[in-house]
Protein backbone atom coordinates (compact mmCIF):
# COMPACT_ATOMS: atom_id res chain seq x y z
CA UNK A 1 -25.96 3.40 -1.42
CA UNK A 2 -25.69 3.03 -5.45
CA UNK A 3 -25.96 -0.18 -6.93
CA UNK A 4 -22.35 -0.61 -7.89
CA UNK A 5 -21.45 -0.05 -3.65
CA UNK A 6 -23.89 -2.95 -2.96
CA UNK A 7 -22.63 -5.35 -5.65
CA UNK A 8 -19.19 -4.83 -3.89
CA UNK A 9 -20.63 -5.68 -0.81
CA UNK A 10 -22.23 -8.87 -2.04
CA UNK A 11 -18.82 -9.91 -3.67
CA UNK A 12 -16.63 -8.88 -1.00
CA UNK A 13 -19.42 -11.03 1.11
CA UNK A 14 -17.60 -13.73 -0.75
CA UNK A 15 -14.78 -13.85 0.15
CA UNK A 16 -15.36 -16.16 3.12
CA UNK A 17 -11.80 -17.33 3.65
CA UNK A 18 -10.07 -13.57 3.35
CA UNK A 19 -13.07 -12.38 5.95
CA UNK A 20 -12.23 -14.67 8.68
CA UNK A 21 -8.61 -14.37 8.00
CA UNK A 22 -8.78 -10.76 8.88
CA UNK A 23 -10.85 -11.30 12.00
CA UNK A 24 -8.40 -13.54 12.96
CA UNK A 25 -5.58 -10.85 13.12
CA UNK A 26 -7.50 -9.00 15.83
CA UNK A 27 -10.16 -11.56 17.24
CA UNK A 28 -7.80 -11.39 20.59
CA UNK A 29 -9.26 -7.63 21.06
CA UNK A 30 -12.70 -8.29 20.78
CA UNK A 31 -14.42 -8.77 24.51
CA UNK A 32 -17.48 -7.19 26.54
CA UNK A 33 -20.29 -4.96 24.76
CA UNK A 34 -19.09 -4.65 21.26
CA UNK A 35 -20.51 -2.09 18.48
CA UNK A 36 -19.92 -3.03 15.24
CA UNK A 37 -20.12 0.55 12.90
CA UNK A 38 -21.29 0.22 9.26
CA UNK A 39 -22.51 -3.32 9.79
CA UNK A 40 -23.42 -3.11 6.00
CA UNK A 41 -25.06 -6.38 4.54
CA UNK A 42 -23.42 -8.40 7.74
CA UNK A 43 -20.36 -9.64 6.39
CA UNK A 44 -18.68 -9.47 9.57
CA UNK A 45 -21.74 -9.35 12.09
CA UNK A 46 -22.26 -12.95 12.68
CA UNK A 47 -18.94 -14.21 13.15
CA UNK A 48 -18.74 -10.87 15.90
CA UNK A 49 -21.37 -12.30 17.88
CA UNK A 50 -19.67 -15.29 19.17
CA UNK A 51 -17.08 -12.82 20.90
CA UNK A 52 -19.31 -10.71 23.39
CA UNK A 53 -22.58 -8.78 23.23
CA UNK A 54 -22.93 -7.29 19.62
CA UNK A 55 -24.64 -3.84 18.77
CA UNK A 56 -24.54 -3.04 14.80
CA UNK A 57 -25.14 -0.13 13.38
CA UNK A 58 -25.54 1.56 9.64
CA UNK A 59 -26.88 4.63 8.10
CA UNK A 60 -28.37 2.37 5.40
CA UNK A 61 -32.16 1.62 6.86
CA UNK A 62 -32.81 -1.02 3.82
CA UNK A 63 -29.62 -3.19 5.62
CA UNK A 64 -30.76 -2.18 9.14
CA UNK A 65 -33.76 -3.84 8.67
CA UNK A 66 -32.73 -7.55 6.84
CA UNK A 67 -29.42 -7.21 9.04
CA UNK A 68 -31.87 -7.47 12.00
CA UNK A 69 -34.54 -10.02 10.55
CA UNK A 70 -31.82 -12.24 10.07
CA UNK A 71 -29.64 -11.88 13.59
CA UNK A 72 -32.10 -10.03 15.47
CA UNK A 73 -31.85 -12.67 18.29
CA UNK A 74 -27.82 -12.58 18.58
CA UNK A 75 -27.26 -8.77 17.29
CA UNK A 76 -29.02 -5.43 18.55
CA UNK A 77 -29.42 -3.86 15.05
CA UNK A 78 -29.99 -0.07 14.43
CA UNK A 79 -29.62 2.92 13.07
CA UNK A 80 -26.47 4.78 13.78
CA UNK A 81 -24.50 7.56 11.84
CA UNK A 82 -21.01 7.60 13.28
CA UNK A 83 -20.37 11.47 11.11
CA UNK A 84 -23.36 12.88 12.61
CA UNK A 85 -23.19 11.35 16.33
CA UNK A 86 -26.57 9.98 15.90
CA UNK A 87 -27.38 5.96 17.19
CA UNK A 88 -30.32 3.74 17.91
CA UNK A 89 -28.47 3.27 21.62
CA UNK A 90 -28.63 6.78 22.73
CA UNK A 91 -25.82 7.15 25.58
CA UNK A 92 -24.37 3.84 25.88
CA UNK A 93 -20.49 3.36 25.48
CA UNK A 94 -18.77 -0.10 24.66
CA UNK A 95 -15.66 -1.91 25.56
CA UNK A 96 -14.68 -2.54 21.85
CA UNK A 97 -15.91 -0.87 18.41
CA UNK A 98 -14.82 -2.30 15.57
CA UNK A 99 -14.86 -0.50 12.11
CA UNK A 100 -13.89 -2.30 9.62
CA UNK A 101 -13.28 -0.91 5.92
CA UNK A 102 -16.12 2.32 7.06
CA UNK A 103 -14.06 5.42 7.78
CA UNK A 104 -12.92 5.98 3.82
CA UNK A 105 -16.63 6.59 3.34
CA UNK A 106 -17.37 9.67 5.53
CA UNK A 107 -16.10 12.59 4.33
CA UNK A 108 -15.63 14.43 7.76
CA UNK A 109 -13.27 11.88 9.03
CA UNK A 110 -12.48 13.50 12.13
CA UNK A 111 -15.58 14.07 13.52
CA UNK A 112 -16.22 10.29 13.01
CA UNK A 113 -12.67 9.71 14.84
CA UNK A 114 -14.00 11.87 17.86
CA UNK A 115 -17.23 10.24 18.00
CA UNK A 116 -15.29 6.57 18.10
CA UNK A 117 -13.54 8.22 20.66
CA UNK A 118 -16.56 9.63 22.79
CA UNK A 119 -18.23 5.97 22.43
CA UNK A 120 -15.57 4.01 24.09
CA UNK A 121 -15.16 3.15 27.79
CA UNK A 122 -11.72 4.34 29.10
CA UNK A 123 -8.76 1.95 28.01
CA UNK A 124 -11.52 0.92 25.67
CA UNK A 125 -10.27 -0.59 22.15
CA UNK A 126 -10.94 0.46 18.77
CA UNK A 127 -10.34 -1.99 15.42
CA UNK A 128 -9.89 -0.16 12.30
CA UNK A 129 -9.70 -1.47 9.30
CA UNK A 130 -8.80 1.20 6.67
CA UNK A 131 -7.81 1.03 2.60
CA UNK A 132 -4.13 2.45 2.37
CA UNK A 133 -1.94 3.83 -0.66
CA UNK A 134 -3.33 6.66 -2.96
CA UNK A 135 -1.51 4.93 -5.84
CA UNK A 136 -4.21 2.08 -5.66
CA UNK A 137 -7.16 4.52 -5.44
CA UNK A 138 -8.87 3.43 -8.64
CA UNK A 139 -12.60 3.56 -10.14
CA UNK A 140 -13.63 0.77 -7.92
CA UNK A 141 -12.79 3.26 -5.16
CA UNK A 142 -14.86 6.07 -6.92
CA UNK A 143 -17.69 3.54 -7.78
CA UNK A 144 -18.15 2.58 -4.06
CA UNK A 145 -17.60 6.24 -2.93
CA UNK A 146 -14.59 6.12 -1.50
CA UNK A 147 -13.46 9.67 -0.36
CA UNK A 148 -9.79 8.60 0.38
CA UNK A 149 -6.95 6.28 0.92
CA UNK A 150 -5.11 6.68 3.87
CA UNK A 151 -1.30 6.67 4.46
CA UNK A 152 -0.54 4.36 7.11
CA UNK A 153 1.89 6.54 9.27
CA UNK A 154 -0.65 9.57 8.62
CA UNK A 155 -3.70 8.08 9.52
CA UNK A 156 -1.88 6.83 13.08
CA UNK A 157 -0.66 10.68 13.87
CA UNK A 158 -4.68 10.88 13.30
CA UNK A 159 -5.66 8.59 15.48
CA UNK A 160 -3.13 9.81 18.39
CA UNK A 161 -4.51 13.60 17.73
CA UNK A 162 -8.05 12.65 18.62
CA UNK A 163 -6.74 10.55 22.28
CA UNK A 164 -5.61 7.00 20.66
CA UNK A 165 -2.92 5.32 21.49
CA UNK A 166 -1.57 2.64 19.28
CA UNK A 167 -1.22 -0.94 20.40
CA UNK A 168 -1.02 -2.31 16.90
CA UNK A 169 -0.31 -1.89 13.69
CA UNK A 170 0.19 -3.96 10.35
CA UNK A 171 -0.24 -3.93 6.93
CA UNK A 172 -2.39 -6.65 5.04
CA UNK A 173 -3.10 -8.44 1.58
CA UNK A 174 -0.61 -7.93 -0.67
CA UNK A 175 -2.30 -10.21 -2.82
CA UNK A 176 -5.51 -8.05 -3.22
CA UNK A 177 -3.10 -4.49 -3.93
CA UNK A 178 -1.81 -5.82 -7.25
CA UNK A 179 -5.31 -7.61 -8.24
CA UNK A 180 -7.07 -3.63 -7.03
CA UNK A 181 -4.43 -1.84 -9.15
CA UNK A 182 -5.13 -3.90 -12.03
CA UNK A 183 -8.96 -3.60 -11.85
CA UNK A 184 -9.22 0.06 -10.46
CA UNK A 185 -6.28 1.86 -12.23
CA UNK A 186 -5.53 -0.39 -15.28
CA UNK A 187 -8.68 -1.94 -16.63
CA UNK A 188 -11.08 0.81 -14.96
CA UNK A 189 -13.53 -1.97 -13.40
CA UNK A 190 -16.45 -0.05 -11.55
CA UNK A 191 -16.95 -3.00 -8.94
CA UNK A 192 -15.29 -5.64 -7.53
CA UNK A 193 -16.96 -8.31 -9.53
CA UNK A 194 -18.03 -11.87 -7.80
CA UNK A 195 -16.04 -13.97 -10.16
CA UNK A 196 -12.63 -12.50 -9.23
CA UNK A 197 -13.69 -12.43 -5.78
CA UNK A 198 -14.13 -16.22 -6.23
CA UNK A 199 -10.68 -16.49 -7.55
CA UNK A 200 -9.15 -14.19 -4.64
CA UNK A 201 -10.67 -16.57 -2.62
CA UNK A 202 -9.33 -19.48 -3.76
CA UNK A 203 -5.72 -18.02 -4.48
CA UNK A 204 -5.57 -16.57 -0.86
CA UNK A 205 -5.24 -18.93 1.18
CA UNK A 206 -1.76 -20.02 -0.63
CA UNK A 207 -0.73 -16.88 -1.11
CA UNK A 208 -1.68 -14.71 1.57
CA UNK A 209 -0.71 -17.30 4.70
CA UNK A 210 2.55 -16.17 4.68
CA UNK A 211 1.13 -12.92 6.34
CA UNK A 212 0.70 -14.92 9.79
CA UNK A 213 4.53 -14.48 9.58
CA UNK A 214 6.02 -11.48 8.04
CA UNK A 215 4.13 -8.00 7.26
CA UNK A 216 4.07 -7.30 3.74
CA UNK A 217 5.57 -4.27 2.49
CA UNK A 218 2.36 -3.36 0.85
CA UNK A 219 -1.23 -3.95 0.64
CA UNK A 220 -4.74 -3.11 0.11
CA UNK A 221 -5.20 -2.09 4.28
CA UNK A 222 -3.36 -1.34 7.27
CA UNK A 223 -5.38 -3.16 10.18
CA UNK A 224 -4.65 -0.46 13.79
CA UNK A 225 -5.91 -1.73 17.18
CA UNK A 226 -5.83 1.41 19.24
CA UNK A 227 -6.83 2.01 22.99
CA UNK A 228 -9.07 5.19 24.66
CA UNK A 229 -6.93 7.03 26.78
């Protein structure tokens, strides 16, 4: 992963009130063995493990490894490349995967989709989170190696194609689309940089708590809890 991808990562890591906002929207689903795919730097693997039994994987070994000095004891940490079919776990299968702002980075999609697919349990659940709008995609987007945004509607006729079906839906963070538009489209920022994430931070929780009522009609990701059938 390039530097700028891991800066992101750090800075997004800062955003501790928009994190646990968005695990709120789907904490409900979350139950039994749980795999967690691109764990990253852990920005979401801690708070996962108070919900069931937690495997994390990543194709980045350098993560992997402080990932799993630092929550060894409450995580199982591995290797795992969702494109490839290739995990630390060999044959296991989960009650819940959650995959949270991964798929835009693999650029065979699909195959990822049907390996989600082959890793769940029947009736199993599956959390994506997943950037939306091609308008917004920006050089932050290039930077971190994004390969797409996805269309909301589109990216559910995906997920019914490969055996989903859709138990929920909904848009999130209007706040963060016009602040990505600015950074990515209009001032050509390479990385989300910490001190705006600081500011999102302290802005969102004014602005962005009206989402626990009404869906905005736009935002940065669509949030799709979907079931194995």
């Amino acid at each position: 992963m390039s530097t700028k991808a891991k800066n992101t990562l750090e800075s997004m890591g800062q955003a501790v009130w928009y994190n646990r906002w968005t695990l709120q929207k789907f904490e409900k689903f979350l139950s039994g063995d749980i795999l967690e795919i691109g764990c990253g730097i852990g920005n979401f693997t801690e708070i996962l493990s108070n919900y069931g039994n937690i495997w994390a994987i990543d194709i980045n070994k350098n993560y992997v490894k402080q990932l799993g000095k630092e929550l060894g004891k409450k995580v199982k940490v591995g290797f795992g490349d969702i494109e490839k079919g290739e995990y630390f776990f060999k044959s296991k299968t989960f009650d819940t995967i959650v995959c949270i702002n991964v798929l835009e980075h693999i650029k065979d999609d699909g195959k990822a989709l049907q390996n989600i697919h082959n890793l769940l349990k029947k009736e199993g659940k599956i959390i994506f989170l997943v950037p939306i709008y091609n308008f917004l995609y920006g050089e932050i987007d290039r930077s971190i190696h994004h390969f797409r945004r996805y269309n909301p509607e589109q990216f559910k006729k995906k997920l019914k194609q490969v055996g989903f079906a859709i138990e929920k839906s909904r848009k999130l963070n209007f706040l963060g689309a016009f602040g990505w538009f600015i950074a990515g489209r209009i001032l050509k920022n390479k990385q989300a940089e910490g001190s705006k994430v600081q500011l999102f931070n302290i802005l969102a929780p004014f602005c962005l708590s009206i989402e626990d009522f009404i869906e905005p009609a736009i935002g940065t990701s669509v949030l799709i809890i979907a079931k194995k059938v």
